[in-house]
PDB file of N, CA and C in Angstrom:
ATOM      1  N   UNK A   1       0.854  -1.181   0.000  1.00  0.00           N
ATOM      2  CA  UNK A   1       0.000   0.000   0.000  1.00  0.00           C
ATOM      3  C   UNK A   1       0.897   1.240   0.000  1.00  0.00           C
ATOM      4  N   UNK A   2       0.664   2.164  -0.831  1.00  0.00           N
ATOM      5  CA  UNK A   2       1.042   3.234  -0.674  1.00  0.00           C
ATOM      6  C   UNK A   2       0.500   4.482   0.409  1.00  0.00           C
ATOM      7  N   UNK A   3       1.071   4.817   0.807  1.00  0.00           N
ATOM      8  CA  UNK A   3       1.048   6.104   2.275  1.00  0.00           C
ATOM      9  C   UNK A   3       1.894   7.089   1.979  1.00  0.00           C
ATOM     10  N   UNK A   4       1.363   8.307   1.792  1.00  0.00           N
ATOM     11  CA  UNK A   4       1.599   9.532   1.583  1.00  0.00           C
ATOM     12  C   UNK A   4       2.742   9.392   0.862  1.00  0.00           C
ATOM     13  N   UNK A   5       2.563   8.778  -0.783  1.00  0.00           N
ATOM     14  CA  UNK A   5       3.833   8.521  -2.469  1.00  0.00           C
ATOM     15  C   UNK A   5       4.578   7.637  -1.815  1.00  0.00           C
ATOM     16  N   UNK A   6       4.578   6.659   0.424  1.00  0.00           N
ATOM     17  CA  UNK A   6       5.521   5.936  -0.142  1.00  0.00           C
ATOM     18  C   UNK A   6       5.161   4.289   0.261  1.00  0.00           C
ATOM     19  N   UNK A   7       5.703   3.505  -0.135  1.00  0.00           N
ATOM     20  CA  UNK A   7       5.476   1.939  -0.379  1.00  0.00           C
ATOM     21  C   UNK A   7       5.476   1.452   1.162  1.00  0.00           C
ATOM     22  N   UNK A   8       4.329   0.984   1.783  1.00  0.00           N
ATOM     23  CA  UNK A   8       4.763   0.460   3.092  1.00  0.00           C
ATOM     24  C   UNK A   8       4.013  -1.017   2.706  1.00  0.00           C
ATOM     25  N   UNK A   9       4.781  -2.253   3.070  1.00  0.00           N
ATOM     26  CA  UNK A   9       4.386  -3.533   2.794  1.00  0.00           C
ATOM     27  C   UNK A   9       3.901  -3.828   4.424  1.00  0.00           C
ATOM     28  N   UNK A  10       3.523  -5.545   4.364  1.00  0.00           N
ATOM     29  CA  UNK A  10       2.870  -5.571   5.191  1.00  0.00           C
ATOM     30  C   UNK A  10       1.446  -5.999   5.465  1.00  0.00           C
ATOM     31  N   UNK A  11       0.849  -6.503   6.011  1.00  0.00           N
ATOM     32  CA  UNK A  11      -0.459  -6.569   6.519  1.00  0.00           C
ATOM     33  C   UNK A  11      -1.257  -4.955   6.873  1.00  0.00           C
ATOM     34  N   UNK A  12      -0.953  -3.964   5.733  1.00  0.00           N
ATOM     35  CA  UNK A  12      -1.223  -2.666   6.224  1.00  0.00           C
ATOM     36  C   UNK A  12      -2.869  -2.297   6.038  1.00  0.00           C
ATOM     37  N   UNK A  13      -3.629  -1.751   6.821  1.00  0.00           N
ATOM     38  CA  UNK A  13      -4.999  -1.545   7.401  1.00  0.00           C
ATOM     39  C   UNK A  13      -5.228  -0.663   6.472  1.00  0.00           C
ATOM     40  N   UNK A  14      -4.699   0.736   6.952  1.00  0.00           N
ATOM     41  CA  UNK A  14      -5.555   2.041   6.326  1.00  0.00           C
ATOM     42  C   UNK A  14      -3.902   2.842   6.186  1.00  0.00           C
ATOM     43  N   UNK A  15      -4.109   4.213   5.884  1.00  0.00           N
ATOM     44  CA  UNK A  15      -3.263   4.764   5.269  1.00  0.00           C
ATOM     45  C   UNK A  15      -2.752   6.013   6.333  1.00  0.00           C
ATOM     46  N   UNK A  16      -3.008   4.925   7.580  1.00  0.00           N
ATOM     47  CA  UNK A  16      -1.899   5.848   8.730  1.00  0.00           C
ATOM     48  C   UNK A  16      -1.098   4.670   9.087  1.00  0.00           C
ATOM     49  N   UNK A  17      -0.702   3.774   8.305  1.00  0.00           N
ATOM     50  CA  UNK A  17       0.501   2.643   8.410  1.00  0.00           C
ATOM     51  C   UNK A  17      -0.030   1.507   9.712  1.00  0.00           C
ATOM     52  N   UNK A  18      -1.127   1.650   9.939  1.00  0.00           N
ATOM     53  CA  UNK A  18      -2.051   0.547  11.368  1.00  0.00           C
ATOM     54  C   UNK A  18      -2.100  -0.590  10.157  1.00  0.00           C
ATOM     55  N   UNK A  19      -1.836  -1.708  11.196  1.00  0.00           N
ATOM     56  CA  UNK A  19      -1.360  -3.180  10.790  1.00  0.00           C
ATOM     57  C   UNK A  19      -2.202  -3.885  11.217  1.00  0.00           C
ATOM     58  N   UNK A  20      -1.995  -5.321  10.959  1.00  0.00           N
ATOM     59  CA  UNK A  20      -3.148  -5.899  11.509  1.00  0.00           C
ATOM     60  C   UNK A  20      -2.678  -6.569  12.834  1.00  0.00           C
ATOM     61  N   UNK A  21      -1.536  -6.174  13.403  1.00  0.00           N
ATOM     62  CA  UNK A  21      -0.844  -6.734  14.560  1.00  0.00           C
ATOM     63  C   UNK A  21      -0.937  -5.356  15.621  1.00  0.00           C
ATOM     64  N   UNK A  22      -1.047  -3.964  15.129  1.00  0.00           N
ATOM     65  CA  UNK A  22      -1.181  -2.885  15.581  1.00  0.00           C
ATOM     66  C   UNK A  22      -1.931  -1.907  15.160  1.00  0.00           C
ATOM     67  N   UNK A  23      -2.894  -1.549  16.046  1.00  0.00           N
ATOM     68  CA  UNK A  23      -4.063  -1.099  15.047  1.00  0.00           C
ATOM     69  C   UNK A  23      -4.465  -0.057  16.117  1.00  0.00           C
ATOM     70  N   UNK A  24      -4.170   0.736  16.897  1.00  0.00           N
ATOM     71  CA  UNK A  24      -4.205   1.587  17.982  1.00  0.00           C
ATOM     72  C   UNK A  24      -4.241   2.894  17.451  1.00  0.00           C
ATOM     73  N   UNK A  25      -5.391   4.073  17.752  1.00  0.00           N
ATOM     74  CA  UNK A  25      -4.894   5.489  17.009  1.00  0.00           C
ATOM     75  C   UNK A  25      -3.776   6.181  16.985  1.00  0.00           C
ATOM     76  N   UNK A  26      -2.371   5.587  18.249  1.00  0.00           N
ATOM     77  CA  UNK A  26      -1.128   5.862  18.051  1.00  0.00           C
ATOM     78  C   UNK A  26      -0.092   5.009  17.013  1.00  0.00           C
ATOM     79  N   UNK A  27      -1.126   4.034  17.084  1.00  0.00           N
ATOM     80  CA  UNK A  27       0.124   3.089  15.916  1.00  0.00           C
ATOM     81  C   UNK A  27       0.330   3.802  14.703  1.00  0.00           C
ATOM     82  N   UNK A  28       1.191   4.689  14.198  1.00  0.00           N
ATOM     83  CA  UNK A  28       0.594   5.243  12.732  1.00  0.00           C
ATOM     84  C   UNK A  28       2.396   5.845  12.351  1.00  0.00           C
ATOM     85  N   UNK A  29       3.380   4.524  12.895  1.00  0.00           N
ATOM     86  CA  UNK A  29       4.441   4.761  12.110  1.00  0.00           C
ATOM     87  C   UNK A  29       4.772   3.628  11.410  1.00  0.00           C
ATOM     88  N   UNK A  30       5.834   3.859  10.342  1.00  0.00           N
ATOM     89  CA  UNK A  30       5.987   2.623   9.896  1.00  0.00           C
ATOM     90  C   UNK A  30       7.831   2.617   9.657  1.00  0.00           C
ATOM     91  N   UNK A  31       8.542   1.366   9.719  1.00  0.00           N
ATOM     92  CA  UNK A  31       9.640   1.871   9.960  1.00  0.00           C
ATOM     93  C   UNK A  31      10.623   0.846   8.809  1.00  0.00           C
ATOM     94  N   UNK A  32      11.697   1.547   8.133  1.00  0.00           N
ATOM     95  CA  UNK A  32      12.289   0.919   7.553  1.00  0.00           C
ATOM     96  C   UNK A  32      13.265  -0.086   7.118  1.00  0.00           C
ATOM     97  N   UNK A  33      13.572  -1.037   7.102  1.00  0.00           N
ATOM     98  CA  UNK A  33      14.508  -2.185   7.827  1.00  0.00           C
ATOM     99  C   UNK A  33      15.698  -2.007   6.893  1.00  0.00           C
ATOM    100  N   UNK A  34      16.678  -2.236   7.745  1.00  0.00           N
ATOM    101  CA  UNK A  34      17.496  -2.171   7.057  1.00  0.00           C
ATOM    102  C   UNK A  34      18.179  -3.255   5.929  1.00  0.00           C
ATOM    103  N   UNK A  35      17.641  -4.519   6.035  1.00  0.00           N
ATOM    104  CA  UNK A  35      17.499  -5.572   5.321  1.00  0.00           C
ATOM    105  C   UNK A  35      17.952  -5.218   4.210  1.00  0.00           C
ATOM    106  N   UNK A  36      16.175  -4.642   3.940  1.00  0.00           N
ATOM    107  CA  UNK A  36      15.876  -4.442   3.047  1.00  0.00           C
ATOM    108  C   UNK A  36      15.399  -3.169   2.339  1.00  0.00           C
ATOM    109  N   UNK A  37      15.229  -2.044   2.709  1.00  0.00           N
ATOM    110  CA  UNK A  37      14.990  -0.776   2.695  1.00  0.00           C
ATOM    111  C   UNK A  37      13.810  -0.406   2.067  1.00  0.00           C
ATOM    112  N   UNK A  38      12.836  -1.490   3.342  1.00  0.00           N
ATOM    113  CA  UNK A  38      11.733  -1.581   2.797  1.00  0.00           C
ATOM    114  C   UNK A  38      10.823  -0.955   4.128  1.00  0.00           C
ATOM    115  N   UNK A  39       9.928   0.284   3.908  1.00  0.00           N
ATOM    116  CA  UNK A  39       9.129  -0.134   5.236  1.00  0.00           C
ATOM    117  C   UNK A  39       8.038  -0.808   5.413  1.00  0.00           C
ATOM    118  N   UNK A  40       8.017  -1.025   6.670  1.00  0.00           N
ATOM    119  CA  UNK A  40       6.733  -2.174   7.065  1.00  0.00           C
ATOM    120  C   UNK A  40       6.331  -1.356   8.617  1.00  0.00           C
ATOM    121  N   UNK A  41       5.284  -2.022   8.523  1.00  0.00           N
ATOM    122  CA  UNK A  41       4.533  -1.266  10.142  1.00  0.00           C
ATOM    123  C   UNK A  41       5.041  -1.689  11.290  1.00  0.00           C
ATOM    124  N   UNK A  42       5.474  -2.892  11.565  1.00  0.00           N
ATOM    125  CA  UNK A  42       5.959  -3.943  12.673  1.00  0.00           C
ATOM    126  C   UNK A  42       7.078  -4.965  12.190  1.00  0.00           C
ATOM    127  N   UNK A  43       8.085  -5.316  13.344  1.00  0.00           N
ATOM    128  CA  UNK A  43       9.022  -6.606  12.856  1.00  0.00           C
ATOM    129  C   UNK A  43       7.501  -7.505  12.862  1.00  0.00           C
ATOM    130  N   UNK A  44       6.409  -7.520  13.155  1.00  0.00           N
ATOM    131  CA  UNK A  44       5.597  -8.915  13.079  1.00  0.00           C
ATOM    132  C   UNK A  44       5.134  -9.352  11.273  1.00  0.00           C
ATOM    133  N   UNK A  45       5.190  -7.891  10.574  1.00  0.00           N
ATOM    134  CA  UNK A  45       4.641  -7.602   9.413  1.00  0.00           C
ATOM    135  C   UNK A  45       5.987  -8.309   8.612  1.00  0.00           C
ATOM    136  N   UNK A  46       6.970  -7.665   8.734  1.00  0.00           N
ATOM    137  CA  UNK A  46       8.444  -8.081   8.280  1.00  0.00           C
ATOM    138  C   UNK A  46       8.421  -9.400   8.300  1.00  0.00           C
ATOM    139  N   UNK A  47       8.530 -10.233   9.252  1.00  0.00           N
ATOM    140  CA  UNK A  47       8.918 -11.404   9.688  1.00  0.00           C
ATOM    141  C   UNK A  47       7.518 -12.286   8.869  1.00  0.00           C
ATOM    142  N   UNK A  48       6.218 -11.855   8.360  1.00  0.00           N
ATOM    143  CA  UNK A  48       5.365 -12.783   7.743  1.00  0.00           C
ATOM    144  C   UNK A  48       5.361 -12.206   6.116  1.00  0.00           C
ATOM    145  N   UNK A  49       5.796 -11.032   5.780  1.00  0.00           N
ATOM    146  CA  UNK A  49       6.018 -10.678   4.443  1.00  0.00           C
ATOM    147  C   UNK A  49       7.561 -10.856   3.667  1.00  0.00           C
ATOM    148  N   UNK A  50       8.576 -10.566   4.299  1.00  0.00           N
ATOM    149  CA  UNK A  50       9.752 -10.917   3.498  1.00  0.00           C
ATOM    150  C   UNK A  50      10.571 -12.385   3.783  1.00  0.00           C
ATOM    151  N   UNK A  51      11.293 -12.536   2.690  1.00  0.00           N
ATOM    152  CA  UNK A  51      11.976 -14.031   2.172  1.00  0.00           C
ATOM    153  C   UNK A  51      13.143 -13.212   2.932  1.00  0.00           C
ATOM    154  N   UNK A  52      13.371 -13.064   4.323  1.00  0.00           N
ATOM    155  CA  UNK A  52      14.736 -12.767   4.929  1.00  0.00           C
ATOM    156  C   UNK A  52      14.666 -12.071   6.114  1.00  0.00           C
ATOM    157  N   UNK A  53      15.444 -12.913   6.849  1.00  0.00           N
ATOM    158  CA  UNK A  53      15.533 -12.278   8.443  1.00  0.00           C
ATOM    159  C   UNK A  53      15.552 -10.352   8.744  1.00  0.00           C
ATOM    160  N   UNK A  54      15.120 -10.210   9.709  1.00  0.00           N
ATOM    161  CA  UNK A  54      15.836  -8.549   9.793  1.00  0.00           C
ATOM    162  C   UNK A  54      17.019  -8.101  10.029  1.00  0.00           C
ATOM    163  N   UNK A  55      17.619  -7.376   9.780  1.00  0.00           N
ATOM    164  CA  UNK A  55      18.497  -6.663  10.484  1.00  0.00           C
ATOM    165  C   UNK A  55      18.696  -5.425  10.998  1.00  0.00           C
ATOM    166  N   UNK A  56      19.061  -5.324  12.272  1.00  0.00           N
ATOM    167  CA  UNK A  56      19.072  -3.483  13.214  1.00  0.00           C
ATOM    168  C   UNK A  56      19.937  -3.162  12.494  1.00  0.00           C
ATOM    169  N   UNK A  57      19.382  -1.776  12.671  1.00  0.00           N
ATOM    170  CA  UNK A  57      20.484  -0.482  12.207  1.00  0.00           C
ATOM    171  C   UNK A  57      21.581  -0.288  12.916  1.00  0.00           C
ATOM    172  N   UNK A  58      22.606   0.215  12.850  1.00  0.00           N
ATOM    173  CA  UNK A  58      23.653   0.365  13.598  1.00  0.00           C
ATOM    174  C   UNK A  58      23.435   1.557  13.712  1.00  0.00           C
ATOM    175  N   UNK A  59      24.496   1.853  15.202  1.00  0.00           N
ATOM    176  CA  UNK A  59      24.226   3.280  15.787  1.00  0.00           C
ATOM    177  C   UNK A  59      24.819   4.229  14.859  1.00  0.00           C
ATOM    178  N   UNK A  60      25.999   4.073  14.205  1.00  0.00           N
ATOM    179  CA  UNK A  60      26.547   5.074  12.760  1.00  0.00           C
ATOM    180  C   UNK A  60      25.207   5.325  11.975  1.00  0.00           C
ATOM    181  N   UNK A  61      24.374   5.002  11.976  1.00  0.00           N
ATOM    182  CA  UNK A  61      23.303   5.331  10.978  1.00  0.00           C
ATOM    183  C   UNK A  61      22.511   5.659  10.751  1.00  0.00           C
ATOM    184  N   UNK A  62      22.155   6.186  12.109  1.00  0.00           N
ATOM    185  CA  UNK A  62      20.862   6.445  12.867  1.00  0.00           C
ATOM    186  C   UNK A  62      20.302   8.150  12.677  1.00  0.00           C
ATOM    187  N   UNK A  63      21.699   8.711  11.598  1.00  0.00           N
ATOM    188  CA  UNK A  63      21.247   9.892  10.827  1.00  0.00           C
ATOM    189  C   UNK A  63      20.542   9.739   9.086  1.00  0.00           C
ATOM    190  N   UNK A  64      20.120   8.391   9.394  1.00  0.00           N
ATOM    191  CA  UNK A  64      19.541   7.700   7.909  1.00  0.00           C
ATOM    192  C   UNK A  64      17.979   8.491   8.340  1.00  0.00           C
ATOM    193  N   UNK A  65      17.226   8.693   7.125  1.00  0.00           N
ATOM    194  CA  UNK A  65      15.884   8.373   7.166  1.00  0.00           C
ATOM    195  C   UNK A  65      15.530   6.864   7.389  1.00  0.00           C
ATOM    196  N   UNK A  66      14.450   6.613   8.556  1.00  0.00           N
ATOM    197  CA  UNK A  66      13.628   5.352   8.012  1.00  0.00           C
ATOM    198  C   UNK A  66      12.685   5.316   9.270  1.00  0.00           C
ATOM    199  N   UNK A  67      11.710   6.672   9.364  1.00  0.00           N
ATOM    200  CA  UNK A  67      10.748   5.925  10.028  1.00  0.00           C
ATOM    201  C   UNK A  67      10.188   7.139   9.487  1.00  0.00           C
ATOM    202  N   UNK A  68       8.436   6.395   9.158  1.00  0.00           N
ATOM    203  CA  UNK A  68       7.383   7.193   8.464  1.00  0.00           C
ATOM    204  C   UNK A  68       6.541   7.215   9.548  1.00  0.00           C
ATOM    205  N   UNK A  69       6.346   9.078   9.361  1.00  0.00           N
ATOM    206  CA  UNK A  69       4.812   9.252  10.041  1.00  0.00           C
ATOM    207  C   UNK A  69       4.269   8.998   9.280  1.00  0.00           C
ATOM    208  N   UNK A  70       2.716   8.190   9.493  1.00  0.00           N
ATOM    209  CA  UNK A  70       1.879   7.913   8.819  1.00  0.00           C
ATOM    210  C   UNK A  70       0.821   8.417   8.929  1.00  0.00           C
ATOM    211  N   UNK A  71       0.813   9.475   9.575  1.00  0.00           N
ATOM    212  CA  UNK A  71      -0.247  10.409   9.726  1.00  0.00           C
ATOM    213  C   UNK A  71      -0.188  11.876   8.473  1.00  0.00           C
ATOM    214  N   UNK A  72       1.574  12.205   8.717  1.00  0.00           N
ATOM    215  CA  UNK A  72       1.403  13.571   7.561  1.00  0.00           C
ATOM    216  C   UNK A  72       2.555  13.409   6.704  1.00  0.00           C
ATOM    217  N   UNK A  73       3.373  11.908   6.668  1.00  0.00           N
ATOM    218  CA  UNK A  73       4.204  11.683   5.624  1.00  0.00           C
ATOM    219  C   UNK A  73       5.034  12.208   5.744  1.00  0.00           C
ATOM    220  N   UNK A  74       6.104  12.644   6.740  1.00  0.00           N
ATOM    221  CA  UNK A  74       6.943  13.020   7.289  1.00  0.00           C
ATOM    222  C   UNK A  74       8.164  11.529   7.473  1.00  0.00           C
ATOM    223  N   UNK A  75       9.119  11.626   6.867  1.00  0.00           N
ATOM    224  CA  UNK A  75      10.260  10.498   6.991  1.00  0.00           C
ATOM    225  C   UNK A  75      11.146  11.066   7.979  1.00  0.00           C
ATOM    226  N   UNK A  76      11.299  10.639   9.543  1.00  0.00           N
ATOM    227  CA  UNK A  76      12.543  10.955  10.272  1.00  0.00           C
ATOM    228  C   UNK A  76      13.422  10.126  10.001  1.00  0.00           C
ATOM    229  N   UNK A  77      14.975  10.397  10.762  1.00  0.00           N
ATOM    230  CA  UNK A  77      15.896   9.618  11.012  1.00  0.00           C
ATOM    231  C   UNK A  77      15.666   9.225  12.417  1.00  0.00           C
ATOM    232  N   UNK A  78      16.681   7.784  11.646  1.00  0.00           N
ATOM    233  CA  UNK A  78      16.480   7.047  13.769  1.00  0.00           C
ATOM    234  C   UNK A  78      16.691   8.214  14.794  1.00  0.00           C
ATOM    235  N   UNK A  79      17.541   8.891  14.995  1.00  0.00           N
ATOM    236  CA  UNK A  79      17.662   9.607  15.838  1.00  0.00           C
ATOM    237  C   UNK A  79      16.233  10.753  16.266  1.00  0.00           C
ATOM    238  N   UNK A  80      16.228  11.170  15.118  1.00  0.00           N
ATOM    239  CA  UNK A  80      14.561  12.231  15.430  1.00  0.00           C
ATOM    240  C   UNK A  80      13.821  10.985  16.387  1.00  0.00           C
ATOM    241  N   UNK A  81      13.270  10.176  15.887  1.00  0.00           N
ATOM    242  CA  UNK A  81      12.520   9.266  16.165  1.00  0.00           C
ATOM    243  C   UNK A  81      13.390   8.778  17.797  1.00  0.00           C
ATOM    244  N   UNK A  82      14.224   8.214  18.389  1.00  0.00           N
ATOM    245  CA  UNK A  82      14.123   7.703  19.008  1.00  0.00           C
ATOM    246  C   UNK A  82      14.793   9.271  20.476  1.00  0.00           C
ATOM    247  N   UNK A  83      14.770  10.156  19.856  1.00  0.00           N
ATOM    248  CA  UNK A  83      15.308  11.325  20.647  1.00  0.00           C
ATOM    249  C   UNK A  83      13.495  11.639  21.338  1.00  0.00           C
ATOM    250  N   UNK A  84      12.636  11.690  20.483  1.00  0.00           N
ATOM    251  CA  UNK A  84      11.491  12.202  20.825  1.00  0.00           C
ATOM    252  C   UNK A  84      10.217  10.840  20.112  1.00  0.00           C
ATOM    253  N   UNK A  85      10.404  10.295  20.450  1.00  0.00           N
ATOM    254  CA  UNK A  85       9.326   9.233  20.363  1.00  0.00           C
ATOM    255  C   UNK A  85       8.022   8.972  20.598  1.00  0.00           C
ATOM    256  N   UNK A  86       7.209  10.244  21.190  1.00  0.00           N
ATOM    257  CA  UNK A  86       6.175  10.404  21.453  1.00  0.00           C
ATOM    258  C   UNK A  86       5.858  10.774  20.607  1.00  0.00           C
ATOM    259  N   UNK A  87       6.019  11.649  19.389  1.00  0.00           N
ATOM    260  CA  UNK A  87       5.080  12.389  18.953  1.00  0.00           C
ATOM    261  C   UNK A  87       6.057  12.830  17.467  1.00  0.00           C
ATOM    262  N   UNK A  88       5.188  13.086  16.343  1.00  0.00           N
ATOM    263  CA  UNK A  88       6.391  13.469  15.452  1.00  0.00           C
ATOM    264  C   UNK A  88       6.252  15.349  15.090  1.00  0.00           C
ATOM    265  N   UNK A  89       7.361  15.612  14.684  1.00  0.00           N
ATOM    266  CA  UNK A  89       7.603  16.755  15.268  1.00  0.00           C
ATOM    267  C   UNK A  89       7.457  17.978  14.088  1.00  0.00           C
ATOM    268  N   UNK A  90       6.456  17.185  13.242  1.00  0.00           N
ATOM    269  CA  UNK A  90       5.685  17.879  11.864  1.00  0.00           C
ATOM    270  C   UNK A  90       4.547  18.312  12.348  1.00  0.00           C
ATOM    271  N   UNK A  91       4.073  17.321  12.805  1.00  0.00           N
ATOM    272  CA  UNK A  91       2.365  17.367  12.611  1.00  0.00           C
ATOM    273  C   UNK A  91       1.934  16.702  14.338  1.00  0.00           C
ATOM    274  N   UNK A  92       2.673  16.926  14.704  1.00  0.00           N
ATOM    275  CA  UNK A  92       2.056  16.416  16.419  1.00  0.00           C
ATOM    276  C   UNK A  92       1.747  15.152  16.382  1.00  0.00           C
ATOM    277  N   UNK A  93       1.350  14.462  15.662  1.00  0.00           N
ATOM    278  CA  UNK A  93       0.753  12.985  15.882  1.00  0.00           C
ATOM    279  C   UNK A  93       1.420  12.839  16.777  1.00  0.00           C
ATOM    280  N   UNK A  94       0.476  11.811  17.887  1.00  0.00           N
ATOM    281  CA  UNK A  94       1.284  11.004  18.767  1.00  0.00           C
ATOM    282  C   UNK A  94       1.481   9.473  18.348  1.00  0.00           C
ATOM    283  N   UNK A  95       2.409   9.013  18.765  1.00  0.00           N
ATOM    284  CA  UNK A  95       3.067   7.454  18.437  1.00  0.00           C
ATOM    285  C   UNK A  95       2.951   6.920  19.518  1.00  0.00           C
ATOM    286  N   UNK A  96       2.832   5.507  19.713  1.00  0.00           N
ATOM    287  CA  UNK A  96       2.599   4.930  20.839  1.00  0.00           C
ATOM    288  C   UNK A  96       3.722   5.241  21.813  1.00  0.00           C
ATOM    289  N   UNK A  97       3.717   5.008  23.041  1.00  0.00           N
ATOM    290  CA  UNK A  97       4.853   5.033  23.689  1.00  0.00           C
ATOM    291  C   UNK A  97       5.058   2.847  23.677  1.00  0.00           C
ATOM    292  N   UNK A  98       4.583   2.521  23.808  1.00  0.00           N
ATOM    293  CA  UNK A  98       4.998   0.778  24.089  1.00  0.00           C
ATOM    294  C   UNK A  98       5.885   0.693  22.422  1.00  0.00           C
ATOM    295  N   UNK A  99       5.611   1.469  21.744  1.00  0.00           N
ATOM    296  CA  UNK A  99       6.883   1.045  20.476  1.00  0.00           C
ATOM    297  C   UNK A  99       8.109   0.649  21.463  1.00  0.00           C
ATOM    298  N   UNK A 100       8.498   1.790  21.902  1.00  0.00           N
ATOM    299  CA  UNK A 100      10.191   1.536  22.531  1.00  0.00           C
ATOM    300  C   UNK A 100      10.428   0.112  23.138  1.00  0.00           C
ATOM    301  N   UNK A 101       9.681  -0.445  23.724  1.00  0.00           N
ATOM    302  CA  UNK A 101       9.694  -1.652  23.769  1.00  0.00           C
ATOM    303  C   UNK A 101      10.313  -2.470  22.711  1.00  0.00           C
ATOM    304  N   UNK A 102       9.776  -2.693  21.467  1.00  0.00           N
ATOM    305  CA  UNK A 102      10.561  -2.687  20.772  1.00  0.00           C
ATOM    306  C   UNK A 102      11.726  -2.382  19.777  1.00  0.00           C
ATOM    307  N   UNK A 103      11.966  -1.623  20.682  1.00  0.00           N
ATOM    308  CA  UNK A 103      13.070  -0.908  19.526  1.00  0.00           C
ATOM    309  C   UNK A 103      14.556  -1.839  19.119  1.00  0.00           C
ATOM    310  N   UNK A 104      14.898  -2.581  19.936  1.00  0.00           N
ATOM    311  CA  UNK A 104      16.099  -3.505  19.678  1.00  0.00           C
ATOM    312  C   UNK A 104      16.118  -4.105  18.981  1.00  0.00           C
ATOM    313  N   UNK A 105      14.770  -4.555  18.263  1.00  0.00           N
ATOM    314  CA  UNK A 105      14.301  -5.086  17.156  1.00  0.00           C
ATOM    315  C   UNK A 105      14.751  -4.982  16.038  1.00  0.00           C
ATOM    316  N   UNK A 106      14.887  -3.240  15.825  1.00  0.00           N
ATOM    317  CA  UNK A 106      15.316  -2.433  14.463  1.00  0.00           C
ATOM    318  C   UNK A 106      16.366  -1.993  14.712  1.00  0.00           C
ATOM    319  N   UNK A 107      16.726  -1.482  16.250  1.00  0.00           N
ATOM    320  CA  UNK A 107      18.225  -0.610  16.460  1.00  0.00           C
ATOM    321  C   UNK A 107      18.984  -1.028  17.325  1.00  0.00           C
ATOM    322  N   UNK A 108      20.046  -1.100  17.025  1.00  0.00           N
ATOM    323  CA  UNK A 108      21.464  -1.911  17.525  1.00  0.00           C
ATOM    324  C   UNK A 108      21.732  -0.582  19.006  1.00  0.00           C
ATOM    325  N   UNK A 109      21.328  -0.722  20.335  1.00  0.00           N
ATOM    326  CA  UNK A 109      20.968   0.425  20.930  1.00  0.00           C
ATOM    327  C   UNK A 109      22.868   0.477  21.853  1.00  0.00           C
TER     328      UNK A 109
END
């Protein structure tokens, strides 16, 4: 599905990047793996859509783009994103706070 011109794969719901594993009015980022430089809404989405394990970002890299608001199409870098994680810093949306939970998932912390 496409979300605001960009490609998010996935089990994706509607076009604030909500999955069918996360579907909460804060769920509405979607984040890019480094795999594959593909985004998806969740490692749960990743792990049932691509032919290949994930891999975290390393901390050198974390001035990359790869996480989409999916509310106003705003691409941060890891760092925006994990400096201020509540909320993105375009358009206010709030993001869940239980993401950080997973964050080791995607980033080598």
């Amino acid at each position: 599905m496409f979300i605001h011109g960009v490609k998010v794969n996935g089990a994706v719901l509607d076009q604030q990047t909500r999955c069918l594993h996360y579907q909460k009015d804060v769920d509405i980022i979607a984040i890019k793996f480094k795999c594959c430089q593909t985004y998806y809404p969740c490692y749960q989405c990743h792990q049932e859509h691509a032919d290949h394990p994930a891999k975290q970002w390393e901390k050198e890299q974390f001035d990359g783009k790869a996480i989409l608001c999916g509310s106003c199409g705003t691409e941060l870098t890891i760092h925006e994103y994990l400096t201020n994680n509540s909320s993105c810093p375009d358009c206010k949306g709030s993001f869940n706070p239980g993401c950080k939970n997973h964050a080791h998932l995607y980033f080598k912390m």
